[in-house]
C-alpha atoms as a PDB file:
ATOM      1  CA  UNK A   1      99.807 142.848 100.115  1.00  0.00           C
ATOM      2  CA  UNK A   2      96.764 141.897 101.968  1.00  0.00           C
ATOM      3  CA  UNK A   3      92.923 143.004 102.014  1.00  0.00           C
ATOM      4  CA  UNK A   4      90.141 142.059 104.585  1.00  0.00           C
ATOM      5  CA  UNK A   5      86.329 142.579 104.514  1.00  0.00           C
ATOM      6  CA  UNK A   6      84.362 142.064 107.683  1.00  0.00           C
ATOM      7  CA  UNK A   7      80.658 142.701 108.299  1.00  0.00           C
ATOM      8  CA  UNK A   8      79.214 142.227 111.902  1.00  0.00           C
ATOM      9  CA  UNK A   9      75.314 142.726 112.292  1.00  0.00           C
ATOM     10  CA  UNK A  10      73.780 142.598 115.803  1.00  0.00           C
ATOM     11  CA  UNK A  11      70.223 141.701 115.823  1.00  0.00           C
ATOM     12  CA  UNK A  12      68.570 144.979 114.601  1.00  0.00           C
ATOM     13  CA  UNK A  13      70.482 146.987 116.471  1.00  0.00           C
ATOM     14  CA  UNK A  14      73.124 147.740 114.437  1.00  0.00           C
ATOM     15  CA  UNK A  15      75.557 147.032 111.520  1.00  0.00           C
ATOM     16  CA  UNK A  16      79.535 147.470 110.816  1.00  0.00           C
ATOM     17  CA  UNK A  17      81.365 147.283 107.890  1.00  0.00           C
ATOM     18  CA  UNK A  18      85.406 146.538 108.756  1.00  0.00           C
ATOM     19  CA  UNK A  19      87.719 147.123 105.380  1.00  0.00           C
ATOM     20  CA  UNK A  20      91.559 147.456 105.810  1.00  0.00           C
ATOM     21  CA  UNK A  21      94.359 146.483 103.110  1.00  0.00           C
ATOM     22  CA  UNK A  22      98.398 146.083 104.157  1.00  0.00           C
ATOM     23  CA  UNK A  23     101.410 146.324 102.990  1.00  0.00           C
ATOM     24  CA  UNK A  24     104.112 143.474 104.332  1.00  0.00           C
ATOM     25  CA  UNK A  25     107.399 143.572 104.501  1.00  0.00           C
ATOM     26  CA  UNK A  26     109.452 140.110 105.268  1.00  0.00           C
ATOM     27  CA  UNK A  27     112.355 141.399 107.215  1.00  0.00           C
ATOM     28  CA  UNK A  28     113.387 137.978 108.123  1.00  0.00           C
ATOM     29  CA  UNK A  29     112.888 133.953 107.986  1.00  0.00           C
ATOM     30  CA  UNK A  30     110.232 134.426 110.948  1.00  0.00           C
ATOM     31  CA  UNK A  31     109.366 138.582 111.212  1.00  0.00           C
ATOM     32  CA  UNK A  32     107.026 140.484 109.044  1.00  0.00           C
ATOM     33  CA  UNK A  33     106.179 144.527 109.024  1.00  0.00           C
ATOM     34  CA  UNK A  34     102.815 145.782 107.934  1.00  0.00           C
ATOM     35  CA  UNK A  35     101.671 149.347 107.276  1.00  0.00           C
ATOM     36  CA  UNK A  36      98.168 149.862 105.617  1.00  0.00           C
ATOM     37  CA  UNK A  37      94.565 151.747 105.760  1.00  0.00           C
ATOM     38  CA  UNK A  38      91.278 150.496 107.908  1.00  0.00           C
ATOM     39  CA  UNK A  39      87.837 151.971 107.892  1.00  0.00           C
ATOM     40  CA  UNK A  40      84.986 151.337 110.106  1.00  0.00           C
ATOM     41  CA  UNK A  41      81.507 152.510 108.689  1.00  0.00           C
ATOM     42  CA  UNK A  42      78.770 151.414 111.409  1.00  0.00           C
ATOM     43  CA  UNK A  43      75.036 152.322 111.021  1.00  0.00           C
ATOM     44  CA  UNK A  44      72.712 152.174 113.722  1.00  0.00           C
ATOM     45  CA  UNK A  45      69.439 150.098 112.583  1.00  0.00           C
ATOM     46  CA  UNK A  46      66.702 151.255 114.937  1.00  0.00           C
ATOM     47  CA  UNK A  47      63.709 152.704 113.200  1.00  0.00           C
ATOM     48  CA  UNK A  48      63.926 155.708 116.287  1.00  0.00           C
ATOM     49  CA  UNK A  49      66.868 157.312 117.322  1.00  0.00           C
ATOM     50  CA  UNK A  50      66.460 157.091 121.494  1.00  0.00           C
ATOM     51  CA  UNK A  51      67.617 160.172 123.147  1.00  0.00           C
ATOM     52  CA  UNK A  52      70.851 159.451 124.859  1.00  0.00           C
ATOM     53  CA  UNK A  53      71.845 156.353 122.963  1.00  0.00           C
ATOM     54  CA  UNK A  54      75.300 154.951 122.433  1.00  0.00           C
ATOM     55  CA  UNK A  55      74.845 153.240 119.029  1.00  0.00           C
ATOM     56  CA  UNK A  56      75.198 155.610 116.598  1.00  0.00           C
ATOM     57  CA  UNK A  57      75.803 156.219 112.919  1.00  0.00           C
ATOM     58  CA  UNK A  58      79.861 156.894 112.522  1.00  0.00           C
ATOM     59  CA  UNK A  59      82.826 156.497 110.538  1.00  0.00           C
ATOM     60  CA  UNK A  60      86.003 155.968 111.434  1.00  0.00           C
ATOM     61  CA  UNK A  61      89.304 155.915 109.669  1.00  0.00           C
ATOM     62  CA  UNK A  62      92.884 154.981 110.974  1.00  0.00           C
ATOM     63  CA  UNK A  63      96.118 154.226 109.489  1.00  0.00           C
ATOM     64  CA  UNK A  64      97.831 150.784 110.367  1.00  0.00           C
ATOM     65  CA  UNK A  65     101.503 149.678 111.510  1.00  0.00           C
ATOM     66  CA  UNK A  66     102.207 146.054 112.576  1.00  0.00           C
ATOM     67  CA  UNK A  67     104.375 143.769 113.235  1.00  0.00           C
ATOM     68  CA  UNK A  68     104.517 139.405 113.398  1.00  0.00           C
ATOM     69  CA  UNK A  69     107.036 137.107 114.760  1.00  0.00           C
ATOM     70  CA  UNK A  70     106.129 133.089 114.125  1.00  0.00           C
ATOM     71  CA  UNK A  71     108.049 130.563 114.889  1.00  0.00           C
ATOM     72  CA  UNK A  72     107.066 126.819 112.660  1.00  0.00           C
ATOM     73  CA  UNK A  73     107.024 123.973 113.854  1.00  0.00           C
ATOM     74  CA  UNK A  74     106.552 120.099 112.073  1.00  0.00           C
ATOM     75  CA  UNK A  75     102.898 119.318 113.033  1.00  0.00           C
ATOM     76  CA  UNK A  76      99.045 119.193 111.629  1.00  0.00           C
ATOM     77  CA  UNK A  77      97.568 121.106 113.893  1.00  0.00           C
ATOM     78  CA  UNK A  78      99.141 123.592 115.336  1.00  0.00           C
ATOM     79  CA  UNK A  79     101.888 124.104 112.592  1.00  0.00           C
ATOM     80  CA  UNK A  80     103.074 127.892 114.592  1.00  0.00           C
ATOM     81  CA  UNK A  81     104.751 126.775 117.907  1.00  0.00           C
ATOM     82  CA  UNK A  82     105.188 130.618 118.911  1.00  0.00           C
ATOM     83  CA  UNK A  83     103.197 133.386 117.848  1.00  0.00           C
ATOM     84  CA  UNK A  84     104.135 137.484 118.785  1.00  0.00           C
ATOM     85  CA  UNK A  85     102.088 140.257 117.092  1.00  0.00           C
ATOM     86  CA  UNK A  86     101.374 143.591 117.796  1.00  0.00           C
ATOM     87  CA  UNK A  87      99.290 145.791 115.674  1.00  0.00           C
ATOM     88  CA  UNK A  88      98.869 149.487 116.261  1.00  0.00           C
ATOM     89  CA  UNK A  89      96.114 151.968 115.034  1.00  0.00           C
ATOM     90  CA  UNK A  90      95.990 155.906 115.122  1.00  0.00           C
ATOM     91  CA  UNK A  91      92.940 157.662 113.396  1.00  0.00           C
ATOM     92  CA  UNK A  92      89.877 159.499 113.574  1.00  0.00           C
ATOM     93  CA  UNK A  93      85.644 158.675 114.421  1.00  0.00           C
ATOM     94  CA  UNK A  94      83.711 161.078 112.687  1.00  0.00           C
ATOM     95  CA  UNK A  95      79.968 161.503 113.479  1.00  0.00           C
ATOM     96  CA  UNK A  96      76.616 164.037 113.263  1.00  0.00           C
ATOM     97  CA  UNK A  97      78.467 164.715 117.176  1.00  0.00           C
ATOM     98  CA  UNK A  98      81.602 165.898 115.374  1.00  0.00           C
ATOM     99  CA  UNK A  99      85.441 164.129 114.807  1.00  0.00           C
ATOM    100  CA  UNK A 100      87.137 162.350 117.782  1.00  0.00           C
ATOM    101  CA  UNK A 101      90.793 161.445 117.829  1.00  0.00           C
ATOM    102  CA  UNK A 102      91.300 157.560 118.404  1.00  0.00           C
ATOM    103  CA  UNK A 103      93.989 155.006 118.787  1.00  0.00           C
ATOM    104  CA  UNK A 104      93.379 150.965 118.967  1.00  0.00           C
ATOM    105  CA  UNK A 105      96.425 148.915 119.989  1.00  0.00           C
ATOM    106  CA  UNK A 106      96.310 144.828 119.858  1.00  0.00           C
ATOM    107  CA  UNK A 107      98.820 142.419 121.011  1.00  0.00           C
ATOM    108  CA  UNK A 108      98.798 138.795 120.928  1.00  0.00           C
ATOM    109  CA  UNK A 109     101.332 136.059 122.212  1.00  0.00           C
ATOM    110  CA  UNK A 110     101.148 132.217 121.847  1.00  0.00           C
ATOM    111  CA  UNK A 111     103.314 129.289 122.282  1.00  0.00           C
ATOM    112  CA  UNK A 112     103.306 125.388 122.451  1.00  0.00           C
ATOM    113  CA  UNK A 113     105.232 123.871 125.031  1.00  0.00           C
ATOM    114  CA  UNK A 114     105.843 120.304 123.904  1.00  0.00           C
ATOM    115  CA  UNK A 115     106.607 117.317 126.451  1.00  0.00           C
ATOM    116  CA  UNK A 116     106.875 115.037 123.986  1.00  0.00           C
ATOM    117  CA  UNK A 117     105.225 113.386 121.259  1.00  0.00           C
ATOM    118  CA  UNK A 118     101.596 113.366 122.702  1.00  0.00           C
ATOM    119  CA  UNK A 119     101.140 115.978 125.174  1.00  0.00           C
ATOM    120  CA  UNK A 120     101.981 119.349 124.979  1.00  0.00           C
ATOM    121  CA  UNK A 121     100.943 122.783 126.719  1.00  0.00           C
ATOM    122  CA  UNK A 122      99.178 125.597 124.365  1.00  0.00           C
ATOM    123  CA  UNK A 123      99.109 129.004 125.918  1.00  0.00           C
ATOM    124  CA  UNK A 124      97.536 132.009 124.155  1.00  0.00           C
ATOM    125  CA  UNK A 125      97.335 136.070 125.624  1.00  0.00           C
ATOM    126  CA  UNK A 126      95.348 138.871 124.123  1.00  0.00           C
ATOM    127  CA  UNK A 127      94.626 142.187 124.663  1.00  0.00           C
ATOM    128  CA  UNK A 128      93.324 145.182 122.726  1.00  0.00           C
ATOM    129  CA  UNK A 129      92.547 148.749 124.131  1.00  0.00           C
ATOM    130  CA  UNK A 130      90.914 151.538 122.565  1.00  0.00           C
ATOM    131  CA  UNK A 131      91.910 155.087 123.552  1.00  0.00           C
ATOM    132  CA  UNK A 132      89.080 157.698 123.429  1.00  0.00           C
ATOM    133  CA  UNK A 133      87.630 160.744 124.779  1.00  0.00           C
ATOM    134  CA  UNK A 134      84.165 158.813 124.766  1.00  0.00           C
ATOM    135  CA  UNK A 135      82.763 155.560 123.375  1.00  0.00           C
ATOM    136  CA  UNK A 136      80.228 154.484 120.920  1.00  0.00           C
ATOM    137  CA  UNK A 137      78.644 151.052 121.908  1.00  0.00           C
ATOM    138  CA  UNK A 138      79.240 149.752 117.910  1.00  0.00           C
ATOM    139  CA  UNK A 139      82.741 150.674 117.960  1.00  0.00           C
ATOM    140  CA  UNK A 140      84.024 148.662 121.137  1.00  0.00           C
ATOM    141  CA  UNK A 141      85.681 145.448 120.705  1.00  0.00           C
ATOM    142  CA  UNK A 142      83.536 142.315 120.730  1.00  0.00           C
ATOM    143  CA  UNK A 143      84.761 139.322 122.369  1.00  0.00           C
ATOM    144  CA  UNK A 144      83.698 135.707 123.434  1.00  0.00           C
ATOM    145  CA  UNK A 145      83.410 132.279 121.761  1.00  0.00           C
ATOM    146  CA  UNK A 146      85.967 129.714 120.367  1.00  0.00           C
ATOM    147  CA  UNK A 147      88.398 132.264 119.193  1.00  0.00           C
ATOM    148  CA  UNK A 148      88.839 134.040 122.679  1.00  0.00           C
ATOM    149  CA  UNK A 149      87.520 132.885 125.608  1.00  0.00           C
ATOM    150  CA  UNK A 150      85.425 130.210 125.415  1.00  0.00           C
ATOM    151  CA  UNK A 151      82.271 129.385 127.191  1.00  0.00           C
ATOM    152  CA  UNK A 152      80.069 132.474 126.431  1.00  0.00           C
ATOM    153  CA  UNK A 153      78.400 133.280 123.314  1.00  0.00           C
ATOM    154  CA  UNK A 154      80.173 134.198 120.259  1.00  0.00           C
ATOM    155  CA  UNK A 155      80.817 138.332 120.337  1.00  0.00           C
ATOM    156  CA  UNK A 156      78.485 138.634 122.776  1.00  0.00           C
ATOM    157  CA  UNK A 157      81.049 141.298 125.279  1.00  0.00           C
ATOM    158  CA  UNK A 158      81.833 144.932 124.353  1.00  0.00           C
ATOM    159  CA  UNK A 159      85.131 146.513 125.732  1.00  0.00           C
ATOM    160  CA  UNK A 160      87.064 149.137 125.383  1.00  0.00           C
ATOM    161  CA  UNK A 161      89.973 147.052 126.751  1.00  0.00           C
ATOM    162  CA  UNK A 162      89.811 143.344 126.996  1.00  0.00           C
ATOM    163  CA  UNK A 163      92.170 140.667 128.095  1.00  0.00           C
ATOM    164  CA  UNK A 164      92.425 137.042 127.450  1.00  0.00           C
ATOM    165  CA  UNK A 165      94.767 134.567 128.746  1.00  0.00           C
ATOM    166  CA  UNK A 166      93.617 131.064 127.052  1.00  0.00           C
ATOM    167  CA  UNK A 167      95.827 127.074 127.933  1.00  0.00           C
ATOM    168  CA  UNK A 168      95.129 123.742 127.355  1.00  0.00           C
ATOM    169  CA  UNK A 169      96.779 120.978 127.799  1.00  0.00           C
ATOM    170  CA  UNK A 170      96.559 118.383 124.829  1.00  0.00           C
ATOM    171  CA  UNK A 171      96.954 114.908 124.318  1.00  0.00           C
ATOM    172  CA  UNK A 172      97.513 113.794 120.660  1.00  0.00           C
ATOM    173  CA  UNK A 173      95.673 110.103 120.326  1.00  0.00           C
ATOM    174  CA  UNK A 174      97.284 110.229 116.861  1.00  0.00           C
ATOM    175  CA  UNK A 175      97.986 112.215 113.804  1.00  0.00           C
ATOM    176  CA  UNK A 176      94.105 112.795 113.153  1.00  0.00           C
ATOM    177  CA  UNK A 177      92.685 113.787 116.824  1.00  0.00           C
ATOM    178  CA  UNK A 178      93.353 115.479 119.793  1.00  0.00           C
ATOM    179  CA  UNK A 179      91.181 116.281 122.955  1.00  0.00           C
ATOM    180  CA  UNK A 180      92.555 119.599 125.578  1.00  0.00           C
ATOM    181  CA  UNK A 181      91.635 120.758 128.402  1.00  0.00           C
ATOM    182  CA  UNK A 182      89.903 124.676 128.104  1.00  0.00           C
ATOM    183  CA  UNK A 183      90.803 126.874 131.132  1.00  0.00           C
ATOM    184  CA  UNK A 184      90.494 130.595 130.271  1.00  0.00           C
ATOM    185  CA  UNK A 185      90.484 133.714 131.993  1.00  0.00           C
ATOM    186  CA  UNK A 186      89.584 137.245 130.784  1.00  0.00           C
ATOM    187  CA  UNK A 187      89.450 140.955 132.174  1.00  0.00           C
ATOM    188  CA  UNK A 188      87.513 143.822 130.519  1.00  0.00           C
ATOM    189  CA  UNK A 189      86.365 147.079 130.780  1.00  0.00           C
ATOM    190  CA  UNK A 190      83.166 148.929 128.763  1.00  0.00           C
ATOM    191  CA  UNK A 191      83.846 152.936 129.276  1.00  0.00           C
ATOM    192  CA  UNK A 192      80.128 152.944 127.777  1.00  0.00           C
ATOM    193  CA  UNK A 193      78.469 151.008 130.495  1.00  0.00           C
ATOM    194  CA  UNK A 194      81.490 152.151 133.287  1.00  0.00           C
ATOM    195  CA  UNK A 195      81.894 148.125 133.869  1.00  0.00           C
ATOM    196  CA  UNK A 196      84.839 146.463 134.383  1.00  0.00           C
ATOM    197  CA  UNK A 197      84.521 142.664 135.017  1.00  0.00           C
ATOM    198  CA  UNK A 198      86.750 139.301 135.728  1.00  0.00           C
ATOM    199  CA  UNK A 199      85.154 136.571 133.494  1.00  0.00           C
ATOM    200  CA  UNK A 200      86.495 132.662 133.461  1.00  0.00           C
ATOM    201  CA  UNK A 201      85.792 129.540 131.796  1.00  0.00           C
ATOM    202  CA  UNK A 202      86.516 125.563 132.163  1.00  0.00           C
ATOM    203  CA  UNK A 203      86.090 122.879 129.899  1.00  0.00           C
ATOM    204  CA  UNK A 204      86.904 119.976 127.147  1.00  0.00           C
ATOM    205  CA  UNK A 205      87.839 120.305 123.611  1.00  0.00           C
ATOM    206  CA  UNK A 206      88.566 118.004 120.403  1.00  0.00           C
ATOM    207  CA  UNK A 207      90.179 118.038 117.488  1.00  0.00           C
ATOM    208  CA  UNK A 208      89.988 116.772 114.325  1.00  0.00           C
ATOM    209  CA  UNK A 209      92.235 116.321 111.127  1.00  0.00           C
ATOM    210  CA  UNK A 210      89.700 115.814 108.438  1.00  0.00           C
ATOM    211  CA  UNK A 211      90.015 116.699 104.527  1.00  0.00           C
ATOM    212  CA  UNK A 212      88.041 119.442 104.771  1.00  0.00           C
ATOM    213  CA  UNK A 213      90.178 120.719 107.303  1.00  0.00           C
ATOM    214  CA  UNK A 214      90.651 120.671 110.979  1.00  0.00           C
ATOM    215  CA  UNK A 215      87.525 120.886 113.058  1.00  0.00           C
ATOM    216  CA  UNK A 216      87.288 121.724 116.878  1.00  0.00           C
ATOM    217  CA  UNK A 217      84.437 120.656 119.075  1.00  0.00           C
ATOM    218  CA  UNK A 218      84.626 122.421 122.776  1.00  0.00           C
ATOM    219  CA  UNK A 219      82.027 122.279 125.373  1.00  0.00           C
ATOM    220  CA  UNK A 220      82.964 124.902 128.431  1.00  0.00           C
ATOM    221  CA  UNK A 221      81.134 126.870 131.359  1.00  0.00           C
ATOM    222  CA  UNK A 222      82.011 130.581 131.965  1.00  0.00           C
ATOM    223  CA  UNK A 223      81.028 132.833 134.800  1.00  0.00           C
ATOM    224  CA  UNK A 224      82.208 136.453 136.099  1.00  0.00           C
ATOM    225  CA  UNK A 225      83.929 136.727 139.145  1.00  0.00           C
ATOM    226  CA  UNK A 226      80.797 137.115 141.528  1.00  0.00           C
ATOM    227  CA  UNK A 227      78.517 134.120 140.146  1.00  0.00           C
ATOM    228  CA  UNK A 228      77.731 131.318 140.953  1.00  0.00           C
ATOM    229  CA  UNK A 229      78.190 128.019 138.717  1.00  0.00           C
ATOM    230  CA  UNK A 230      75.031 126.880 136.334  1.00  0.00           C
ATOM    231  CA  UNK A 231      75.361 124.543 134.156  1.00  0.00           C
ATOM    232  CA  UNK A 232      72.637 126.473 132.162  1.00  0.00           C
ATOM    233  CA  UNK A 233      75.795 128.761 131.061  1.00  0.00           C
ATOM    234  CA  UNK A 234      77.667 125.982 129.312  1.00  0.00           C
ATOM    235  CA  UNK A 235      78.315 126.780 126.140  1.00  0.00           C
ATOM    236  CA  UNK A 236      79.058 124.422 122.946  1.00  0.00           C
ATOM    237  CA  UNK A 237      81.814 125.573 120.137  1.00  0.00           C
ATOM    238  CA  UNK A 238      82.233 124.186 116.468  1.00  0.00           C
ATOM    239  CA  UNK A 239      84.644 125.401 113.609  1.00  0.00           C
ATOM    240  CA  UNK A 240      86.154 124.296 110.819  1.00  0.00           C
ATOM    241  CA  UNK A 241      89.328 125.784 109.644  1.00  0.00           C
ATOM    242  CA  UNK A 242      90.338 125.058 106.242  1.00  0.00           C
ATOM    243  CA  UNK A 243      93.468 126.372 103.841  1.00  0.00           C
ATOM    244  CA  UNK A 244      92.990 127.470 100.640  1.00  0.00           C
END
């Protein structure tokens, strides 16, 4: 059994609360079944409502099925060579506008192609849609940043679908630090805005074993499809990751 609280404020523009709990199911050494509850409660900040807006108060409420296939492997810090997930959500937004019939759908697939002791090949995929018969601006997906594709600010892209195809290629100095290469490409679409747009991103990254826990320094550039390079767009990424 698992339970998640998440609470994402943009500027004062708006706020959403993200609860869900699961129920797992180990149906082998490496696959595991979820079913659960989620519930999105999002409240638009603005002193004035603006006539015509997209951000606005809702609720939304969905039931969850899931599954996760990972594959371990003998290493620090990347101890998953091969990651599969697919998570699946059917539901209802409710608003002053009326109810609206939703379904989200994620899937994620990773793997580490090792040469040999030092260098090795991480690739990473993700994509999440949201089916709708229209779209709230605080209920897309946010993307961007260390965690996805790297090189633009953290959360800073709405989409109602997004893909994200992340590799690296890593060299392993020793059991404490790593540096990678960071090229990413991405592909999303905002039904809100009626934007779709091919974003991509270069870079370096490091890695660190420490006691705390294992910390990741990247510094990468991303553009869309029709602009030019600025170095002014280079982003830099920090996180800590520790196990409790």
């Amino acid at each position: 059994m698992g339970a998640e609280l998440t609470i994402f404020k943009r500027d004062s523009t708006f706020s959403t609360t993200d609860q869900q709990f699961r129920l797992h199911y180990q149906a082998g050494p490496n696959l595991s079944l979820s079913t659960g509850y989620r519930a999105y409660e999002s409240s638009n900040l603005l002193d004035e409502v603006i006539v015509g807006s997209t951000v606005l108060d809702y609720n939304s409420r969905y039931v969850l099925v899931g599954a996760s296939y990972q594959k371990p492997q003998i290493q620090n810090f990347s101890p998953i060579k091969t990651r599969i997930e697919l998570n699946g959500e059917i539901g209802n937004r409710e608003n002053d506008l009326g109810k609206q019939d939703q379904f989200r759908v994620t899937g994620r697939l990773s793997h580490i192609f090792n040469l040999n002791l030092r260098n090795s090949i991480y690739l990473n995929s993700e994509t999440s849609v949201l089916s709708s018969d229209d779209y709230l601006t605080n209920e897309l997906f946010r993307f961007g940043g260390i965690n996805s594709i790297r090189g633009f600010s953290e959360n800073s892209i709405d989409a109602s679908l997004f893909s994200v195809f992340n590799t690296e290629y890593r060299y392993l100095f020793n059991a404490t630090t790593y540096i990678h290469s960071i090229i990413d490409l991405a592909y999303f679409e905002n039904n809100v805005l009626n934007l779709s747009e091919e974003l991509y991103s270069f870079g370096l990254g490091l890695g660190l074993n420490t006691e705390a826990g294992i910390f990741r320094f990247n510094i990468a550039n991303g553009i869309s499809k029709d602009q030019q390079f600025k170095f002014s767009n280079t982003k830099i990424h920090i996180s800590l990751s520790s196990r409790f």
